[in-house]
Protein backbone atom coordinates (compact mmCIF):
# COMPACT_ATOMS: atom_id res chain seq x y z
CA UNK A 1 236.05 144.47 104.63
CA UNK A 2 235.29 140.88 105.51
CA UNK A 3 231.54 139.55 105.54
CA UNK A 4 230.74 137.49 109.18
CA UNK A 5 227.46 136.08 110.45
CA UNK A 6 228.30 137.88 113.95
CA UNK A 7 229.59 141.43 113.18
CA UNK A 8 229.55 144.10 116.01
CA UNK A 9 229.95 147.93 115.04
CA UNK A 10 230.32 148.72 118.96
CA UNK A 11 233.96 150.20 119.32
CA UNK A 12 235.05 149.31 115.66
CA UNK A 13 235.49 152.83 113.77
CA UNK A 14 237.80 155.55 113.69
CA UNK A 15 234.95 157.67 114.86
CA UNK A 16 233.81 155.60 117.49
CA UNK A 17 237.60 155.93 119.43
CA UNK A 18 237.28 159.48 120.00
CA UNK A 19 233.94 159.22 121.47
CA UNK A 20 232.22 158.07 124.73
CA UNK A 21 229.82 155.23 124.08
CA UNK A 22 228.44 153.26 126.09
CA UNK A 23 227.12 149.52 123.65
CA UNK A 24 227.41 146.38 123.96
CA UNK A 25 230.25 144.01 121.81
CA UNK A 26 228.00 141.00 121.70
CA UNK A 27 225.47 142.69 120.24
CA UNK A 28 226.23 141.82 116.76
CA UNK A 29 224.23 141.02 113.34
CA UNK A 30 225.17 139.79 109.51
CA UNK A 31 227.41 141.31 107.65
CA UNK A 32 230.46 142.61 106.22
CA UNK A 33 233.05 144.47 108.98
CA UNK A 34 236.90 145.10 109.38
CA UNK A 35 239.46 142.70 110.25
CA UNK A 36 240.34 142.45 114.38
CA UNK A 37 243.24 145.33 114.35
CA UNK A 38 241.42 147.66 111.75
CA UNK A 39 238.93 150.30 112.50
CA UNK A 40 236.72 151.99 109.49
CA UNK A 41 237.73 155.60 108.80
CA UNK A 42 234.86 157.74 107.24
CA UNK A 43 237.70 160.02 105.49
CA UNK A 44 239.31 157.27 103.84
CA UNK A 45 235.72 154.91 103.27
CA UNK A 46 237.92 151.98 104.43
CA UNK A 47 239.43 149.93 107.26
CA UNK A 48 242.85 151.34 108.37
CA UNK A 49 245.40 150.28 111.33
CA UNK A 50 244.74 152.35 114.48
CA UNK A 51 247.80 154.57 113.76
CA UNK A 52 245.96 155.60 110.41
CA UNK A 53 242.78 156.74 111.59
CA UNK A 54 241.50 160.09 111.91
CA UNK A 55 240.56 161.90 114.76
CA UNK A 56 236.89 163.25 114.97
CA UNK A 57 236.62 165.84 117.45
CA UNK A 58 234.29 168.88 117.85
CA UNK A 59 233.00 168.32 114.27
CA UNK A 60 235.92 168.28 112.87
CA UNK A 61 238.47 165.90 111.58
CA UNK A 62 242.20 165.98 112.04
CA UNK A 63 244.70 163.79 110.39
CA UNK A 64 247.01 161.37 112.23
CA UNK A 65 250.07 163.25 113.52
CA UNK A 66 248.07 166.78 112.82
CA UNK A 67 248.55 169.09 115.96
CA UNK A 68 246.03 171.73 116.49
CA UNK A 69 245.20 174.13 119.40
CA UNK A 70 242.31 174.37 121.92
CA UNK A 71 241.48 175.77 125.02
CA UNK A 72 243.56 173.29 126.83
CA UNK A 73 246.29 173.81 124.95
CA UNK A 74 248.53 172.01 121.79
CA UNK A 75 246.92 168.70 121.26
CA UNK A 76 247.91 165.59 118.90
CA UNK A 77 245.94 163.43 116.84
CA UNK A 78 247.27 159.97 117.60
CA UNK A 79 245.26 156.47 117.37
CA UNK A 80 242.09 158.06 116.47
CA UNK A 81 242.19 159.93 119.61
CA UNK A 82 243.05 164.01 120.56
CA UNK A 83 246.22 163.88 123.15
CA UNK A 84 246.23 167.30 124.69
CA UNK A 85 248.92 168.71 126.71
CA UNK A 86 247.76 171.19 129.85
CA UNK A 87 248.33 174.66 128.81
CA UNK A 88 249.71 175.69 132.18
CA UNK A 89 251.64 172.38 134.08
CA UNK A 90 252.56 172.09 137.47
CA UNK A 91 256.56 172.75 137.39
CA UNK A 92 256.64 169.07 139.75
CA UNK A 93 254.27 166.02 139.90
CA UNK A 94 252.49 165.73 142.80
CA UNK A 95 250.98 162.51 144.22
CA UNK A 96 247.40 162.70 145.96
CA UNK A 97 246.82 165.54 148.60
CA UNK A 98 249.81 167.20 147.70
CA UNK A 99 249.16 170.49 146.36
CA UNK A 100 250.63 173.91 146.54
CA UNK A 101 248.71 176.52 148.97
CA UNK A 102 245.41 177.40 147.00
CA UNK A 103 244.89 174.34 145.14
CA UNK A 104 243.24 171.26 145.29
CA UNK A 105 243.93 167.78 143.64
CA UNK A 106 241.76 166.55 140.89
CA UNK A 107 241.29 162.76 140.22
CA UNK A 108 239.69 161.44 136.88
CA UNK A 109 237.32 159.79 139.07
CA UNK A 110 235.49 163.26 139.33
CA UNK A 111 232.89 164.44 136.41
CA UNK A 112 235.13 167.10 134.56
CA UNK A 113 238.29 167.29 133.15
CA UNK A 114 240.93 168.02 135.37
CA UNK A 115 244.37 169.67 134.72
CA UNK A 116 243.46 169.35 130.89
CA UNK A 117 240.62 171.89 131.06
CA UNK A 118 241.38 173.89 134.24
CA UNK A 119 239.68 177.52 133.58
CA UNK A 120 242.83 180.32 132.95
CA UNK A 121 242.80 183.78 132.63
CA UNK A 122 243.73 183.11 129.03
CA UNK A 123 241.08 181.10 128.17
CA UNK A 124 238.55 183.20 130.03
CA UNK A 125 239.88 186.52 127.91
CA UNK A 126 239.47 184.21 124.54
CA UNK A 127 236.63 182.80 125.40
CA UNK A 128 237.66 179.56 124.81
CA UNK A 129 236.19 176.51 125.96
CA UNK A 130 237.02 172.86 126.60
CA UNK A 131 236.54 170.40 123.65
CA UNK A 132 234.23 167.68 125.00
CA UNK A 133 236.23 164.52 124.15
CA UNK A 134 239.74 166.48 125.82
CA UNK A 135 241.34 163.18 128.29
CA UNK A 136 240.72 163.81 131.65
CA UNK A 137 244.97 164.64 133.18
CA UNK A 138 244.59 164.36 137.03
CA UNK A 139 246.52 167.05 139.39
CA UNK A 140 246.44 169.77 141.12
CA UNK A 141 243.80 172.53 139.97
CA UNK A 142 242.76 175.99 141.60
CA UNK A 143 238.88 175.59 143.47
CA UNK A 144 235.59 176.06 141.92
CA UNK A 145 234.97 179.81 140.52
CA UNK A 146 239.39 180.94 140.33
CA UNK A 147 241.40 180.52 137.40
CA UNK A 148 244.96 179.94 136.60
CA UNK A 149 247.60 182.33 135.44
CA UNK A 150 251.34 181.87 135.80
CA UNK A 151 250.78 178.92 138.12
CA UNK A 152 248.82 181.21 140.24
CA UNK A 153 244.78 181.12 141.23
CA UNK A 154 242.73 184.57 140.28
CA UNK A 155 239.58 185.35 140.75
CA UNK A 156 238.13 185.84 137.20
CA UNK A 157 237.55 189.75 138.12
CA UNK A 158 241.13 189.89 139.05
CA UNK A 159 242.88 188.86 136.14
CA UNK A 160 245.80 191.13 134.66
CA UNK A 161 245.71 192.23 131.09
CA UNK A 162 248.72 191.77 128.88
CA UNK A 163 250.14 194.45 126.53
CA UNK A 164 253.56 194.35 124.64
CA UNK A 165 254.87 191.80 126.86
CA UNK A 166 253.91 193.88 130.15
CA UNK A 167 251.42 193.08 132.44
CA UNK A 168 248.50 195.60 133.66
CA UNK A 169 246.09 195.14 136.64
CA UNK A 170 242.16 195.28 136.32
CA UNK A 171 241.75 199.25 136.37
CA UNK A 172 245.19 199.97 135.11
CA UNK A 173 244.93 202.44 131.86
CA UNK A 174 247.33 202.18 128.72
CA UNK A 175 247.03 205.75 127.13
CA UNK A 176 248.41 207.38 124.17
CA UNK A 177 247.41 210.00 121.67
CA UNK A 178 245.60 207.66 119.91
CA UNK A 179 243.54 205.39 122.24
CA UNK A 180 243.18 204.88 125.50
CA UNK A 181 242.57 200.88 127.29
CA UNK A 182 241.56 199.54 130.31
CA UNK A 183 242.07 196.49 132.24
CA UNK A 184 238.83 194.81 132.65
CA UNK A 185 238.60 190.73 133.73
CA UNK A 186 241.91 190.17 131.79
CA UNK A 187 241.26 192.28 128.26
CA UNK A 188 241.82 195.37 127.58
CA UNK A 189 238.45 197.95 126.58
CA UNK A 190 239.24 200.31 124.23
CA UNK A 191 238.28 203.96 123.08
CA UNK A 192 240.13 205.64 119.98
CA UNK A 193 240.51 208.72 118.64
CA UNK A 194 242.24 210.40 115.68
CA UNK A 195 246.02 209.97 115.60
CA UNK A 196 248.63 212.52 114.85
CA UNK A 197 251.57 211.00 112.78
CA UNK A 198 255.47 211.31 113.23
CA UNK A 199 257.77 211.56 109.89
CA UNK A 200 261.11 211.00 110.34
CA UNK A 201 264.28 211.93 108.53
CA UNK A 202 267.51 210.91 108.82
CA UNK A 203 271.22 210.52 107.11
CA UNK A 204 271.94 212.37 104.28
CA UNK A 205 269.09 210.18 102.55
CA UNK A 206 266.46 208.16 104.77
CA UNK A 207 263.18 209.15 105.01
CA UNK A 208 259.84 207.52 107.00
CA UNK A 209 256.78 209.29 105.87
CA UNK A 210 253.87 209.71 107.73
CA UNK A 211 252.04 206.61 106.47
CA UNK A 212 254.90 204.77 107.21
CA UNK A 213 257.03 204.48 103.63
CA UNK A 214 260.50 203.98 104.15
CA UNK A 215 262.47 205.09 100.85
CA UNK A 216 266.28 206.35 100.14
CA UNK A 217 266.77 210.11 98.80
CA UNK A 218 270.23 211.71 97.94
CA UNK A 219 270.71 215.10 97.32
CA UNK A 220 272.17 218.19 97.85
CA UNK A 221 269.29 220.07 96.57
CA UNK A 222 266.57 222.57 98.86
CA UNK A 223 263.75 220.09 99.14
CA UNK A 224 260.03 220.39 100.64
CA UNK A 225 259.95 217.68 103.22
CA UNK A 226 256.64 219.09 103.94
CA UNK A 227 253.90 221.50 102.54
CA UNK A 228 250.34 222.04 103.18
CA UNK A 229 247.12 222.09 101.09
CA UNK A 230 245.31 223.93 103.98
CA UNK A 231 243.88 227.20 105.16
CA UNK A 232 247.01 228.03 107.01
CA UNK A 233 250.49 228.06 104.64
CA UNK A 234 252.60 225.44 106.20
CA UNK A 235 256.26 224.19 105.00
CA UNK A 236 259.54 222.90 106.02
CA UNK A 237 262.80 222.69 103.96
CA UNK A 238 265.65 221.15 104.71
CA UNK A 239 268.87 220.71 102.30
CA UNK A 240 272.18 218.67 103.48
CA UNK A 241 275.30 220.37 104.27
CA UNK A 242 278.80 219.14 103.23
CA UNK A 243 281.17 219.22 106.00
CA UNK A 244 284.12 221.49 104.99
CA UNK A 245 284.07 220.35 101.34
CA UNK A 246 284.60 216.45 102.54
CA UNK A 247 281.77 215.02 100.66
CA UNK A 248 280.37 214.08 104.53
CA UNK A 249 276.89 215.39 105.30
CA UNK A 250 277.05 216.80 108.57
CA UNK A 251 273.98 218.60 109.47
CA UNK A 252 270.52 219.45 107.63
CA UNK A 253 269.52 223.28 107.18
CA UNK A 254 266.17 223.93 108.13
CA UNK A 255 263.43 226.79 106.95
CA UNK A 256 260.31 226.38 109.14
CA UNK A 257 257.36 228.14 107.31
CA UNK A 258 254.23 228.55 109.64
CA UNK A 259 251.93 230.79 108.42
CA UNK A 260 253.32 234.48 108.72
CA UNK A 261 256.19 232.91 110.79
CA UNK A 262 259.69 231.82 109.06
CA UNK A 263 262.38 230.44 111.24
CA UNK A 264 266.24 229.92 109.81
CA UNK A 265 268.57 226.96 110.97
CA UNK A 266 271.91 227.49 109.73
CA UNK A 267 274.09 226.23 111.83
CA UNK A 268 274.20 223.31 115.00
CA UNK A 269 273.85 225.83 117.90
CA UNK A 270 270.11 224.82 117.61
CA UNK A 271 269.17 228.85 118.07
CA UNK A 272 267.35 230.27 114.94
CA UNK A 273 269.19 233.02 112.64
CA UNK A 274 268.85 236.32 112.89
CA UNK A 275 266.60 236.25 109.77
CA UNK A 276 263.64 234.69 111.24
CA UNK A 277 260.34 236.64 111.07
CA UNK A 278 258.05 235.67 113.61
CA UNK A 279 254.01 236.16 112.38
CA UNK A 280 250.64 237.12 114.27
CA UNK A 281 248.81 234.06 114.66
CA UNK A 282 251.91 231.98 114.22
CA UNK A 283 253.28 232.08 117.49
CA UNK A 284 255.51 228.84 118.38
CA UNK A 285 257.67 227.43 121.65
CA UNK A 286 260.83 226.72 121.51
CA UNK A 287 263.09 224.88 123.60
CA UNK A 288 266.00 222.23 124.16
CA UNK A 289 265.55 218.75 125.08
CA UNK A 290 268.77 216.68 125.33
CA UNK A 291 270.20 216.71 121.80
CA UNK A 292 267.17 217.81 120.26
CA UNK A 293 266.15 221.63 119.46
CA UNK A 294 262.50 221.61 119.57
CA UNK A 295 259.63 223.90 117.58
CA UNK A 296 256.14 223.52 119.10
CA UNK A 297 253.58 225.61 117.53
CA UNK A 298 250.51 224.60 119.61
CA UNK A 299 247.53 226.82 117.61
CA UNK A 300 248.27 224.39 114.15
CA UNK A 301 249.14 221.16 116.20
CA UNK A 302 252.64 220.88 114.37
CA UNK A 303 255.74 220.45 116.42
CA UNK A 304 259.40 219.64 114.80
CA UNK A 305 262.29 217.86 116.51
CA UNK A 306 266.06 218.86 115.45
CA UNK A 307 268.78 217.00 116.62
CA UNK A 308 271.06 219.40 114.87
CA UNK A 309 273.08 217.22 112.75
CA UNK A 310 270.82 215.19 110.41
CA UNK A 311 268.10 213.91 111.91
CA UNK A 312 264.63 215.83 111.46
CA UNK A 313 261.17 214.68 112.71
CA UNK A 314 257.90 216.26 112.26
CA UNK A 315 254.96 215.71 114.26
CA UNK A 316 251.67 216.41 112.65
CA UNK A 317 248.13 216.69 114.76
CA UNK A 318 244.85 215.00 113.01
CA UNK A 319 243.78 218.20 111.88
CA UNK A 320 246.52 217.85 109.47
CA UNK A 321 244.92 214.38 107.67
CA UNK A 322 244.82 214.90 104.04
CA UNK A 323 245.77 218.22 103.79
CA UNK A 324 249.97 217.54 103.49
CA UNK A 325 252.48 216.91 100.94
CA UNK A 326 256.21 216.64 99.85
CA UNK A 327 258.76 213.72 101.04
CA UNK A 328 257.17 212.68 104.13
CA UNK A 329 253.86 211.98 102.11
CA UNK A 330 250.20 213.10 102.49
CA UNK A 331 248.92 211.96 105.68
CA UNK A 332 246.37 209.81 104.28
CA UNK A 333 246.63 206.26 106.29
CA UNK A 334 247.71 204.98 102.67
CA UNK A 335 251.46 204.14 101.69
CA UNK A 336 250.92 203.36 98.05
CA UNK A 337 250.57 206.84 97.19
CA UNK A 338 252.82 208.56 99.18
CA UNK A 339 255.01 208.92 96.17
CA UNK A 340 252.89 211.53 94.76
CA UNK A 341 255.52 214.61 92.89
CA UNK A 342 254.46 218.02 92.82
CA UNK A 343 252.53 217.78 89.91
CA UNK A 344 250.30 215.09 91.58
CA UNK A 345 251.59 212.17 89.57
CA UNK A 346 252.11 208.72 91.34
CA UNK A 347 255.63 207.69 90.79
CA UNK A 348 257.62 204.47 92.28
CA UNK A 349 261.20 205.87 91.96
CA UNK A 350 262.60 207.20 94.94
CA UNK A 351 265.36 210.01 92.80
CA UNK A 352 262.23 211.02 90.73
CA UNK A 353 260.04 211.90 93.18
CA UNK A 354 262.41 213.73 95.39
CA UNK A 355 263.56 215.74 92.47
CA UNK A 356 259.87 216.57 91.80
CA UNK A 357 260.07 218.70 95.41
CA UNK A 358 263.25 220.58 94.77
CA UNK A 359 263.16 224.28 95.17
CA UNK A 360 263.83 225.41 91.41
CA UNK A 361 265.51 223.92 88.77
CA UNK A 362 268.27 222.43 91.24
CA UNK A 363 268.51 218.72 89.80
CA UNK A 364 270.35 216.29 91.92
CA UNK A 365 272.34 213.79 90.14
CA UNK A 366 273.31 212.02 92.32
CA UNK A 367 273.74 207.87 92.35
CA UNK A 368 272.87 206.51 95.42
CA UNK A 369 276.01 204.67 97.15
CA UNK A 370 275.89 202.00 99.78
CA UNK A 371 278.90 202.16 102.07
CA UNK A 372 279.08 198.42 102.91
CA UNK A 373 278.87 197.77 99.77
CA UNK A 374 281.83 200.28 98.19
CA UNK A 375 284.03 199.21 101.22
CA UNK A 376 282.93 195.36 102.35
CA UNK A 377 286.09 194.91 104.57
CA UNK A 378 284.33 197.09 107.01
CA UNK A 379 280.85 195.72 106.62
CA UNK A 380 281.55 192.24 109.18
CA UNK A 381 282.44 195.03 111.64
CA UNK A 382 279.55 197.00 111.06
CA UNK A 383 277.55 193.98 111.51
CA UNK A 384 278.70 192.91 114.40
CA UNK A 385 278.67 196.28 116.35
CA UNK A 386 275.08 196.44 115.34
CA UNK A 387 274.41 192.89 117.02
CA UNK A 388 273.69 195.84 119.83
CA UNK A 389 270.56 195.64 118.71
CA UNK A 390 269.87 191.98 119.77
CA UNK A 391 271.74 192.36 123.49
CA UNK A 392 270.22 192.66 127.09
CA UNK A 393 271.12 196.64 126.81
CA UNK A 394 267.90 197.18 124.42
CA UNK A 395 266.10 194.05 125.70
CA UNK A 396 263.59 196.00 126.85
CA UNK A 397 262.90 197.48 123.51
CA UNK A 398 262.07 194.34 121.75
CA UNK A 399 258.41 194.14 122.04
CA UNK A 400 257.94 197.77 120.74
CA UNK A 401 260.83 197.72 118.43
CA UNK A 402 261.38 194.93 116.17
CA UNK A 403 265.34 194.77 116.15
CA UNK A 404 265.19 192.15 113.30
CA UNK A 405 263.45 195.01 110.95
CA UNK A 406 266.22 197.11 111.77
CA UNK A 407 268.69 194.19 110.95
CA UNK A 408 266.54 193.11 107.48
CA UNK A 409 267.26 196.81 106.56
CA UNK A 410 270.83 196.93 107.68
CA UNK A 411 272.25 197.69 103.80
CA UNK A 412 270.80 201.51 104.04
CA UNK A 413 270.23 201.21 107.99
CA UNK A 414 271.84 204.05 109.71
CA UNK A 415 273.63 202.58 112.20
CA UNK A 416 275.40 200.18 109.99
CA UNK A 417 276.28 203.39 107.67
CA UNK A 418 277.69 205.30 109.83
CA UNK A 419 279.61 202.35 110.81
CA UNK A 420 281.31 201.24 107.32
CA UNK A 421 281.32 205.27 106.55
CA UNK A 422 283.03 207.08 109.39
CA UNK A 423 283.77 204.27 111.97
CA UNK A 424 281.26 206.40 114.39
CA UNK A 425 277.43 204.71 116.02
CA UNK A 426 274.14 206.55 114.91
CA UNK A 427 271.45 204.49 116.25
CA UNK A 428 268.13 205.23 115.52
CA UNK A 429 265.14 203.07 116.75
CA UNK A 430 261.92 203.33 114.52
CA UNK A 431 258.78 202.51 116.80
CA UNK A 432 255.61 200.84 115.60
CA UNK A 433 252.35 203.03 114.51
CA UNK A 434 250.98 204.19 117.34
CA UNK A 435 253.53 204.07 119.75
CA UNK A 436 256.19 206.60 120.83
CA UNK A 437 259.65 206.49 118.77
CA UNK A 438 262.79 205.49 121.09
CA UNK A 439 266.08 207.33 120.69
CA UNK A 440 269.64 206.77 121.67
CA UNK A 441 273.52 206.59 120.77
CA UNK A 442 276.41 205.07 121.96
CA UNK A 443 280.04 204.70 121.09
């Protein structure tokens, strides 16, 4: 700093640039101030060059060059001042007057902020407001008491609700088993309620447990993929069939236990064997639905979907919360401990706690293989086939189903399996918790 007999503070800070002043340059007094082309930054307790100072802006401080986000959208911090871009632009300028039906032109000679801060149904759901010190961008704006949303003016009331990439209208309901939301003024208002759970097995080893573990399991072994701690005796075994000696798993067999109530699935006609016993009290549906053989029994909230081949999933009601075991977990909302043998010891290895539910002393000792990996000439192939995923076909998938989890999994995914393994398309989409699961295959 330089000392002058005449030094004026009006204008002459970093801090002073982003705000509104209203003083007077001549008024000046002894003492020491920056050179003419330097401002005094409070951050760095010196005088900088314009294109060094910080910006001060709703109490806070942003670097030069910083980019942060408000209610009006992305703005910059450039020459001690806050550059914000509109968060919704006009696709066209527009001179004076020359609006689209429903709007009105804004000048900067008016008291507010113009295109910059023009109320949207976004900013109305986030309650987000406009920073005081935003630059006033003239253009066309909706009137007093609408807001914007895709280039359109609502009233506030009328504002859709987004969900999963979908738009909903005020009293429009999104309902599942576990919640149900509605549309009000642009947000959704939620109730909840307890959630059943889906686990899902697949392959000749893949398994998604309740809680959501994903782990790889190889045997040939009987094995509890679910049994019950509760009042009723509840358990379903499954154990993978060699096709005609090839060393191919073509199908699971399945032993549904329901209380008094034992149902046999030997073979892929999806009817149970003649051994099945069915119980008092233990009554179930069953019917077909597509590929799937479906097991409802309504009284314990428990319903299992077959597809016949290898692909198992169990559907368990609330009631069922705590009270479960075996490879699709416990049912506990927690996926640390879903790894829990049959003699209630936490374990991390997936062949170790498998073997701990095998019927018996069977043992399984077997390695598991990755097909891509034992033959890679096949694996660019497999790849690319399973670029599927990414294509307009499942485009409307993507904001349930993340295709690039499938694709980070692709060494033990499925799809790319069956692929490098028997030149044949499994595909199996996984949804997120709390959403329904999404099935299909193509060739």
């Amino acid at each position: 700093m330089l000392f002058h007999s005449c030094v004026s503070s009006c204008g002459r800070s970093c801090r002073a640039l982003a705000n509104i002043e209203t003083c007077d340059p001549t008024d000046c007094a002894e003492g020491c101030g920056c050179p003419d082309g330097s401002y005094y930054d409070d951050v760095r307790r010196r005088c900088v060059e314009l294109s060094q100072c910080h910006c001060y802006s709703m109490g806070g401080v942003s670097q030069p060059g910083e980019v942060t986000f408000s209610a009006s959208g992305p703005c910059l911090c450039r020459n001690g001042k806050m550059e914000c871009e509109p968060e919704e632009k006009e696709p066209d300028s527009v001179e004076v007057g020359e609006c689209p039906e429903g709007k009105v032109y804004h000048s900067c000679t008016e008291q507010s902020k113009g295109v910059a801060c023009a109320p949207t149904c976004r900013n109305l759901m986030l309650n987000l407001t406009c920073p005081p010190n935003t630059p006033c961008i003239s253009g066309c704006v909706c009137p007093p008491g609408l807001v914007l949303h895709q280039g359109e003016c609502y009233y506030p009331e009328n504002c859709p609700c987004a969900w999963l990439g979908l738009e909903y209208l005020p009293g429009q309901v999104v309902e599942t088993s576990c919640y149900r939301c509605l549309c009000h003024r642009g947000y959704f208002n939620c109730s909840y309620s307890p959630c059943p759970a889906v686990c899902t097995v697949y392959s000749d080893r893949h398994y998604h447990t309740f809680d959501g573990l994903e782990y790889d399991y190889q045997t040939d072994c009987q094995v509890y993929l679910l049994k019950s701690a509760g009042e009723t005796e509840v358990s379903i075994v499954a154990q993978n069939k060699d096709c005609y000696e090839s060393g191919i798993v073509c199908m699971k067999i399945l032993v549904v236990h329901v209380g008094l109530t034992k149902i046999y699935f030997t073979d892929n006609s999806g009817n149970p064997s003649p051994s099945t016993v069915v119980g008092r009290g233990s009554e179930f549906e069953l019917w077909n639905a597509g590929y799937y053989t479906v097991v409802h029994f309504s009284s314990q909230d428990l319903t299992i979907l077959w597809d016949r081949k290898t692909t198992v999933h169990i559907r368990a009601g609330p009631r069922w919360k705590g009270l479960l075991s075996g490879l699709c977990g416990n049912f506990d909302s927690v996926t640390v401990n879903d790894m829990t043998t049959s003699s209630h010891m936490e374990v991390n290895n997936a062949q170790t706690f498998g073997n701990s539910w095998a019927l018996g002393q069977c043992e399984s000792d077997y390695i598991v293989e990755r097909p891509c990996e034992r033959d890679l000439g096949r694996q660019p192939y497999a790849k690319r086939e399973c670029a599927l995923l990414y294509s307009d076909v499942f485009a409307p998938c993507h904001n349930v189903v993340s295709a690039t989890k499938l694709d980070t999994q692709s060494p033990t995914n499925t799809f790319i399996q069956s692929k490098c393994c028997h030149g044949k398309v499994i595909l199996l989409l996984t949804g997120e918790k709390g959403l329904e699961r999404g099935y299909g295959n193509t060739s």
